[in-house]
PDB file of N, CA and C in Angstrom:
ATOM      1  N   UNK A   1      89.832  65.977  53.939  1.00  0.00           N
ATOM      2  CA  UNK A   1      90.413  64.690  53.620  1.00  0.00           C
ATOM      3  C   UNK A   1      89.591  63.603  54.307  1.00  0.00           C
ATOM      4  N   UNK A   2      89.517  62.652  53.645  1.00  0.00           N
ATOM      5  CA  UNK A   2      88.324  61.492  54.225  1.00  0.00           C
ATOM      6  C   UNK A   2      89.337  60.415  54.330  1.00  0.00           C
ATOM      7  N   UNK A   3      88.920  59.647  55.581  1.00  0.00           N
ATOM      8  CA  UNK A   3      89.687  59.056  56.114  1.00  0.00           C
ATOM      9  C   UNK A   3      89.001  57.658  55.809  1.00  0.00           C
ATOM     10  N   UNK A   4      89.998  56.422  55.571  1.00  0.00           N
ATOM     11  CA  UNK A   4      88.771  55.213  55.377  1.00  0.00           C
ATOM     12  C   UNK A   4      87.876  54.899  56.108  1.00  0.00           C
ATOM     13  N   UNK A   5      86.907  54.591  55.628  1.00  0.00           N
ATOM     14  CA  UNK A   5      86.033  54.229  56.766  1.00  0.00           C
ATOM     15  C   UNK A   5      84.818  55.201  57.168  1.00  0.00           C
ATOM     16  N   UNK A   6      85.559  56.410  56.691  1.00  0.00           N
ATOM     17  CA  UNK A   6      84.569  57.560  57.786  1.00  0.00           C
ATOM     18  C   UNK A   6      84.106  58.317  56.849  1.00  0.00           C
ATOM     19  N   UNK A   7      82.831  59.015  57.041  1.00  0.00           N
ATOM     20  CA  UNK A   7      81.891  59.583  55.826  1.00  0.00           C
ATOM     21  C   UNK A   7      82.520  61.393  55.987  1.00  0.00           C
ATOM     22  N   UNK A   8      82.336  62.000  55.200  1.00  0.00           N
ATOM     23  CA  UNK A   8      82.943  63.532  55.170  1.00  0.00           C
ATOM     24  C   UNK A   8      81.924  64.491  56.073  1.00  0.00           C
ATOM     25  N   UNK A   9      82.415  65.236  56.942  1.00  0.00           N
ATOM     26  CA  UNK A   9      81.962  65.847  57.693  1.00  0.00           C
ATOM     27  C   UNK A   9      81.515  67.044  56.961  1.00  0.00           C
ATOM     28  N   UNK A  10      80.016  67.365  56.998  1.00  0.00           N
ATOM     29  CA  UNK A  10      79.679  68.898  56.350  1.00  0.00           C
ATOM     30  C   UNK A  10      79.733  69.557  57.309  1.00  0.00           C
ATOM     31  N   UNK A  11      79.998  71.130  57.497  1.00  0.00           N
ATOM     32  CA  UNK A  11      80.328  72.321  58.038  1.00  0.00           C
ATOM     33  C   UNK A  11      79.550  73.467  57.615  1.00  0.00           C
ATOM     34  N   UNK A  12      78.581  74.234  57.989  1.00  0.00           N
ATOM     35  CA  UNK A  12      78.264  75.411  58.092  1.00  0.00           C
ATOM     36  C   UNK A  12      78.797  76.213  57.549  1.00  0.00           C
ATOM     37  N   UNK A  13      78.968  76.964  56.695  1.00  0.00           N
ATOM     38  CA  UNK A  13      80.207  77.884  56.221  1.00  0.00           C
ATOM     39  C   UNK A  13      79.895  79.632  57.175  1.00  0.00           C
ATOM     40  N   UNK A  14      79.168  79.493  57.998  1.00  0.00           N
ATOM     41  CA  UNK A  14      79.072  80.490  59.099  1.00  0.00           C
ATOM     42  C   UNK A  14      80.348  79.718  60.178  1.00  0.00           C
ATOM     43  N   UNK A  15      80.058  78.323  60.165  1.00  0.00           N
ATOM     44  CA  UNK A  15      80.479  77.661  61.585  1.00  0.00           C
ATOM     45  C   UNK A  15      82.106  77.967  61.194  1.00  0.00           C
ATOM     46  N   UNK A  16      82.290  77.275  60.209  1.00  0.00           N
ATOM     47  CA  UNK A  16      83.546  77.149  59.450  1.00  0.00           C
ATOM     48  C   UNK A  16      84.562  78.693  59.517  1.00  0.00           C
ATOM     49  N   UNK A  17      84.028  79.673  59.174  1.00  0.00           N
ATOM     50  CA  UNK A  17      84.381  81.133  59.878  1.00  0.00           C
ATOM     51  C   UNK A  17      84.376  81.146  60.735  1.00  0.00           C
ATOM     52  N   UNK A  18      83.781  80.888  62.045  1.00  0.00           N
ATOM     53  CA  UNK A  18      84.093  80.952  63.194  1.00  0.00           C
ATOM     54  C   UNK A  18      85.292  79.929  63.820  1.00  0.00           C
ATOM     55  N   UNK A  19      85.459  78.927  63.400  1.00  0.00           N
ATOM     56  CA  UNK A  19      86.438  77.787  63.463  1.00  0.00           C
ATOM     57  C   UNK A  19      87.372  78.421  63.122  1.00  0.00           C
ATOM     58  N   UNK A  20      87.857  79.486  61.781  1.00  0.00           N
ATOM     59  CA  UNK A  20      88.813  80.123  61.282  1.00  0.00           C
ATOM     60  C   UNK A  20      89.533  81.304  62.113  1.00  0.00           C
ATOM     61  N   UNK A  21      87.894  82.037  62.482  1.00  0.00           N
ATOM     62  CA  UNK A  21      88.665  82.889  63.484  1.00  0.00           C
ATOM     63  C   UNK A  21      88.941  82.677  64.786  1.00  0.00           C
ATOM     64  N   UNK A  22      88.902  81.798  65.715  1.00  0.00           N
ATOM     65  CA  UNK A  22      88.959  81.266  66.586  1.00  0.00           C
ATOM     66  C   UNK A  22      90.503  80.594  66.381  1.00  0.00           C
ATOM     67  N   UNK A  23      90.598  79.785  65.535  1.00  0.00           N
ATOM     68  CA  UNK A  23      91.916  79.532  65.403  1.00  0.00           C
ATOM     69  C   UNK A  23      93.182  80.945  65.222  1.00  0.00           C
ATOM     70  N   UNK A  24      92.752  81.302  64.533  1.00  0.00           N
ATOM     71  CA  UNK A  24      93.375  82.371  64.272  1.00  0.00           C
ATOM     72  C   UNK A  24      93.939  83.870  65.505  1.00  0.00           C
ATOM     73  N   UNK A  25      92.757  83.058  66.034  1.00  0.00           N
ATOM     74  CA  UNK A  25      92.713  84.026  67.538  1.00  0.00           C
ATOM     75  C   UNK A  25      93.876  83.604  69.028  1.00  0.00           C
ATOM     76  N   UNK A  26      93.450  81.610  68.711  1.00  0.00           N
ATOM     77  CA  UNK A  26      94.739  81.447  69.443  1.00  0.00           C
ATOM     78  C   UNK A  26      95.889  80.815  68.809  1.00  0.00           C
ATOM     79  N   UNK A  27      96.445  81.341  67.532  1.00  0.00           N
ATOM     80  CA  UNK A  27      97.361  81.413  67.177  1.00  0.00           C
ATOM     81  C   UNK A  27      98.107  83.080  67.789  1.00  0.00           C
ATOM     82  N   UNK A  28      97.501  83.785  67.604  1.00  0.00           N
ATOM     83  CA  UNK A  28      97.672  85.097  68.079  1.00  0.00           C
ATOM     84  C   UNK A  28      98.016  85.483  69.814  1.00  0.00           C
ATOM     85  N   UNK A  29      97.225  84.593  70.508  1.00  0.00           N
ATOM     86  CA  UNK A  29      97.267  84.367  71.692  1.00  0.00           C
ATOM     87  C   UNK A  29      99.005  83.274  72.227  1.00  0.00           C
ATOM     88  N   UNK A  30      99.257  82.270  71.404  1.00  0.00           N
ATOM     89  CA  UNK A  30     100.165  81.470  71.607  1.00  0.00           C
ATOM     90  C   UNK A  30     101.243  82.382  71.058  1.00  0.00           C
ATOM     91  N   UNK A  31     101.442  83.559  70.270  1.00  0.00           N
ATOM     92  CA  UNK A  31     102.526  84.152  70.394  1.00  0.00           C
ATOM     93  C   UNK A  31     102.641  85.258  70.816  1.00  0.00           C
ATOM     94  N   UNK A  32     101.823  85.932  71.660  1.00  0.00           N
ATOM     95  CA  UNK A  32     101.840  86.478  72.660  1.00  0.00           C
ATOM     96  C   UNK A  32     102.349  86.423  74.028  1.00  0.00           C
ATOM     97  N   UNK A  33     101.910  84.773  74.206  1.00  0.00           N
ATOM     98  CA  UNK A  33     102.670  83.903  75.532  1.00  0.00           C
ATOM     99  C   UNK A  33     104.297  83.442  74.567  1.00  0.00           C
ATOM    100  N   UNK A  34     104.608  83.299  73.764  1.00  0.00           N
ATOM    101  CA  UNK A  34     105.882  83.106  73.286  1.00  0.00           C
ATOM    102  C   UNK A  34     106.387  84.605  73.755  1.00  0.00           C
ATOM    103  N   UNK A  35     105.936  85.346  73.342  1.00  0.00           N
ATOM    104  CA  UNK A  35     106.737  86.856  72.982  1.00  0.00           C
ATOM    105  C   UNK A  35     106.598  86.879  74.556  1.00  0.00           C
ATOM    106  N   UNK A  36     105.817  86.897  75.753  1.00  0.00           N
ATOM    107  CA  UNK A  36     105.977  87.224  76.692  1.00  0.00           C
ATOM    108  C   UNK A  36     107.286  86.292  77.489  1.00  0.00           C
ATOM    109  N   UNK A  37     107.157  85.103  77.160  1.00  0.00           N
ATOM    110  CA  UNK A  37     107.816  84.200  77.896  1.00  0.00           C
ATOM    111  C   UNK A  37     109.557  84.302  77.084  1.00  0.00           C
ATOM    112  N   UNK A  38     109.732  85.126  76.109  1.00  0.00           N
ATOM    113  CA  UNK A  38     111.031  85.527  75.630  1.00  0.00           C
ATOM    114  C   UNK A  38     111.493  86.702  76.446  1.00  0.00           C
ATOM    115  N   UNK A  39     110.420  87.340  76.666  1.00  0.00           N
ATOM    116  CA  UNK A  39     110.930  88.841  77.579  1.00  0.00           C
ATOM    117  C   UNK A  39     111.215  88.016  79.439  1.00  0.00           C
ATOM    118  N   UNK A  40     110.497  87.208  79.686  1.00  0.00           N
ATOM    119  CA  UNK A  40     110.991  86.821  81.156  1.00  0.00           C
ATOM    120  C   UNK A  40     112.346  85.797  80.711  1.00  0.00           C
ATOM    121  N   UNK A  41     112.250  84.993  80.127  1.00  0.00           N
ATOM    122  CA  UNK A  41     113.820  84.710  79.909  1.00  0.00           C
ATOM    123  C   UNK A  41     114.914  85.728  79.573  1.00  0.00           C
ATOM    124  N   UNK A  42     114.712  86.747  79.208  1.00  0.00           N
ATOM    125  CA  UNK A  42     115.630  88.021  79.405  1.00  0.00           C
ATOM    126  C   UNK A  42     115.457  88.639  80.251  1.00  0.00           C
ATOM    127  N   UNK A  43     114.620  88.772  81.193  1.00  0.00           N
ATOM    128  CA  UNK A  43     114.905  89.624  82.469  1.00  0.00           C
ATOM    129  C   UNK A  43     115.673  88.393  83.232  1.00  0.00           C
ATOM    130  N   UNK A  44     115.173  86.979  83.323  1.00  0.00           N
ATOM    131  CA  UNK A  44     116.044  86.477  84.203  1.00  0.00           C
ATOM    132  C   UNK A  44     117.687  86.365  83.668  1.00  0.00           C
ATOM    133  N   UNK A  45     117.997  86.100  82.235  1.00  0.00           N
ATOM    134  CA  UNK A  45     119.231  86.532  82.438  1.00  0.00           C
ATOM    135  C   UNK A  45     120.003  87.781  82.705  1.00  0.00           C
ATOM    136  N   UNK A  46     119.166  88.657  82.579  1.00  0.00           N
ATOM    137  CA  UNK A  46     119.922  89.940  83.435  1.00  0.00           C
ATOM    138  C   UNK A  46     120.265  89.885  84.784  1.00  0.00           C
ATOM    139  N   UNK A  47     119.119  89.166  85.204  1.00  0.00           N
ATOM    140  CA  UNK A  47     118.995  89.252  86.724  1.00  0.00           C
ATOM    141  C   UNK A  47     119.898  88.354  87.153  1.00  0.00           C
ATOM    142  N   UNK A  48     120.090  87.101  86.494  1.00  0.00           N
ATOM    143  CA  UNK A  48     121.138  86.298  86.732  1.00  0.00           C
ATOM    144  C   UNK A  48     122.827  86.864  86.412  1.00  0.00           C
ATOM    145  N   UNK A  49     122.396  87.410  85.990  1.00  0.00           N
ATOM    146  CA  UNK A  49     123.704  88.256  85.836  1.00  0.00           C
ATOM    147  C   UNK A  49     124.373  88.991  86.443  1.00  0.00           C
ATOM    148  N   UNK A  50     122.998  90.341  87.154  1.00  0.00           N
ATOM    149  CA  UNK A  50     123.442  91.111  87.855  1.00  0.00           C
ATOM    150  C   UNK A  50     124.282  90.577  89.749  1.00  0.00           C
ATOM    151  N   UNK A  51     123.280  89.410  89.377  1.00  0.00           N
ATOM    152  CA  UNK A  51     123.692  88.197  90.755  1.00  0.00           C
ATOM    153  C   UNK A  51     124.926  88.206  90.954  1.00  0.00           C
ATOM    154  N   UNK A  52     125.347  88.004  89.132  1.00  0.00           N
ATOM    155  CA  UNK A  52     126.421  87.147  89.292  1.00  0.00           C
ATOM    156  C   UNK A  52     127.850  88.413  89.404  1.00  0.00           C
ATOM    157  N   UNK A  53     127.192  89.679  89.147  1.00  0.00           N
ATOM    158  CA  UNK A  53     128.306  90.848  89.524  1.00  0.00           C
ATOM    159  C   UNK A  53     128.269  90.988  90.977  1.00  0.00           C
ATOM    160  N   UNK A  54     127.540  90.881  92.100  1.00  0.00           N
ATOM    161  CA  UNK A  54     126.866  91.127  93.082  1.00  0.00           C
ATOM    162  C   UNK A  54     128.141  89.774  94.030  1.00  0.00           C
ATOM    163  N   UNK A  55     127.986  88.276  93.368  1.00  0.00           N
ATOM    164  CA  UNK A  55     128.789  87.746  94.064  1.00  0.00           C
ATOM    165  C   UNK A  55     130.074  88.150  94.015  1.00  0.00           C
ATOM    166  N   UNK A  56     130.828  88.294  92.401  1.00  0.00           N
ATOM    167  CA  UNK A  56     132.188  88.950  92.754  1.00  0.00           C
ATOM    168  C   UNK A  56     132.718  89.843  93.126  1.00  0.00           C
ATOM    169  N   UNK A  57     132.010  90.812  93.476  1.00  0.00           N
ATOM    170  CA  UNK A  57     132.168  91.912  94.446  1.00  0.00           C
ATOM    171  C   UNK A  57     132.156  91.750  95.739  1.00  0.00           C
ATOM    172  N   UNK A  58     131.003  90.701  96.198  1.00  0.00           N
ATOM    173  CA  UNK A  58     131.516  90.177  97.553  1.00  0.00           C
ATOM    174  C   UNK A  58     132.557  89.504  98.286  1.00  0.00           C
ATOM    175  N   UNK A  59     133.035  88.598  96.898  1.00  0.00           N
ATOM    176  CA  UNK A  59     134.388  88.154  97.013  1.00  0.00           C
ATOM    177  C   UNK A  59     135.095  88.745  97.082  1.00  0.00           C
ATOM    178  N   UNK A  60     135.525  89.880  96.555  1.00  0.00           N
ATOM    179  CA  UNK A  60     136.323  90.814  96.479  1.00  0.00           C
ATOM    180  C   UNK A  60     136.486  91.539  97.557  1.00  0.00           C
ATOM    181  N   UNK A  61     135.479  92.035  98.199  1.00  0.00           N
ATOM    182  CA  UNK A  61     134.955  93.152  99.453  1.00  0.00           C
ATOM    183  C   UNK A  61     135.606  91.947 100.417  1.00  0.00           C
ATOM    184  N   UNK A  62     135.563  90.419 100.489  1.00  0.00           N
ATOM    185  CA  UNK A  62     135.594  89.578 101.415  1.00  0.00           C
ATOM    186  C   UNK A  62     137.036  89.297 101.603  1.00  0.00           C
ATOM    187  N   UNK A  63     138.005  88.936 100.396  1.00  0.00           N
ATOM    188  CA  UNK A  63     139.279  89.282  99.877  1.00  0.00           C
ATOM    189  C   UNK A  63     140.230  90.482 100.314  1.00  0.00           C
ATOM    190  N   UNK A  64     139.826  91.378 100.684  1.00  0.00           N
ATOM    191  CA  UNK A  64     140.011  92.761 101.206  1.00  0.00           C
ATOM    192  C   UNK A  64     140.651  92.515 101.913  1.00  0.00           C
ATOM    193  N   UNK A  65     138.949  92.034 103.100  1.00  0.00           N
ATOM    194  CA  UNK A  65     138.940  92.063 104.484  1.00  0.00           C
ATOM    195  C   UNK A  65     139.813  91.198 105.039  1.00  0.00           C
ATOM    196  N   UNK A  66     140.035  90.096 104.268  1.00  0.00           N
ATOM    197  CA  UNK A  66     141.359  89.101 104.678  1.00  0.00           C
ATOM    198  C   UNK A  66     142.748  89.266 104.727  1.00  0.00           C
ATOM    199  N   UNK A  67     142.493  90.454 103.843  1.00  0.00           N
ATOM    200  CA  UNK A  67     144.076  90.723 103.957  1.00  0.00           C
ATOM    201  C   UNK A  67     144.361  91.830 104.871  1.00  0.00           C
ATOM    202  N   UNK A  68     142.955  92.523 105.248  1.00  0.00           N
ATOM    203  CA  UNK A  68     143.439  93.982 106.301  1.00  0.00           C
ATOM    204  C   UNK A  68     143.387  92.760 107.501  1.00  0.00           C
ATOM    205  N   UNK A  69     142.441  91.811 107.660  1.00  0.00           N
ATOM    206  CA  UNK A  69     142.621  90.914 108.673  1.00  0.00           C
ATOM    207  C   UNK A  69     144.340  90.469 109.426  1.00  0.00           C
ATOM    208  N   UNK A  70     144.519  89.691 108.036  1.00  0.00           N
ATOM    209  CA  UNK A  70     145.737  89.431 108.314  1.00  0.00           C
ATOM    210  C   UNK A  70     147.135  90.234 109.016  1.00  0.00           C
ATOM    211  N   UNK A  71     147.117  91.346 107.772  1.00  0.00           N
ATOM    212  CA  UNK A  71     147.842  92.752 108.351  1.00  0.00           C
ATOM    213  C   UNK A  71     147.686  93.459 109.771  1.00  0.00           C
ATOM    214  N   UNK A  72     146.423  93.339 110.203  1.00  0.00           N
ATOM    215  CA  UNK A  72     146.510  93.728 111.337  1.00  0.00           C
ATOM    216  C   UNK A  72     146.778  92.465 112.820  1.00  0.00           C
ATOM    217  N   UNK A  73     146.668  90.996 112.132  1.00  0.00           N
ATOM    218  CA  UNK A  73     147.243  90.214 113.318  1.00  0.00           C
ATOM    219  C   UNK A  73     148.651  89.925 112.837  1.00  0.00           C
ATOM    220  N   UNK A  74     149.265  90.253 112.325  1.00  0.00           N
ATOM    221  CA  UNK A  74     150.365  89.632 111.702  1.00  0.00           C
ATOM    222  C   UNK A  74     151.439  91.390 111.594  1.00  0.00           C
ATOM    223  N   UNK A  75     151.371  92.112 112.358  1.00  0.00           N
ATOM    224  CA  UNK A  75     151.846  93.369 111.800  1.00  0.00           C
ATOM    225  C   UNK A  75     152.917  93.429 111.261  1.00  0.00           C
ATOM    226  N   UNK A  76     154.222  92.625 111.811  1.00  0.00           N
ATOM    227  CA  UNK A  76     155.390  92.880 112.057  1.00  0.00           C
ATOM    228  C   UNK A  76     155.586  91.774 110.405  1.00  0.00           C
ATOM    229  N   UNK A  77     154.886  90.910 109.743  1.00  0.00           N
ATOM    230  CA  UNK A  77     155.127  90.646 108.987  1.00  0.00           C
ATOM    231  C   UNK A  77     154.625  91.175 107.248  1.00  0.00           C
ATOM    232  N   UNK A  78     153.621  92.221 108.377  1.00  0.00           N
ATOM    233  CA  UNK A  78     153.472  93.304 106.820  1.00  0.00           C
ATOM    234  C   UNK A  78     153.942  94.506 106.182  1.00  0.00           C
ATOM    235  N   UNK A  79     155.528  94.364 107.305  1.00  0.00           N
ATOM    236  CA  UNK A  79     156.265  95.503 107.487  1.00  0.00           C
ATOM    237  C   UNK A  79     157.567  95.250 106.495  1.00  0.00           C
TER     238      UNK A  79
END
C-alpha cells in the first residue's frame, strides 16, 4: 500500500521470505511466552490457594488452642 507522498518500496523476493519467516518465527515465539505465562498464572493460583488452605487450618489449630487455653484457666467453668 503506498502511502501519499512516498514512492513503493521494492523487496527482494529472497529478502521478502526471510521477512516472512522471521515473522512467522516470532509469532511462534510470542505464543510460547503466552502459553508459558498461562501455565505460571496457574501454578500461582494453586499456590495461592494452597496458602489459602494452609491459613485456615492455622486458624483452626489456633481456635483449638484457645479453647484448651481457656478450659484449662477457667476449669471450674468448663465443668
Amino acid at each position: 500500500m503506498e502511502r501519499k507522498g512516498e514512492a513503493p518500496v521494492f523487496v527482494k523476493v529472497e529478502d521478502y521470505k526471510d521477512v516472512i519467516d522471521i515473522i512467522e518465527l516470532l509469532r511462534s515465539k510470542i505464543n510460547e511466552a503466552k502459553e508459558t505465562l498461562g501455565n505460571l498464572k496457574e501454578m500461582k493460583n494453586q499456590e495461592d490457594s494452597e496458602l489459602e488452605r494452609w491459613n485456615a487450618t492455622l486458624h483452626e489449630i489456633e481456635r483449638k488452642i484457645d479453647n484448651i487455653d481457656k478450659t484449662l484457666l477457667d476449669p471450674q467453668g468448663a465443668w
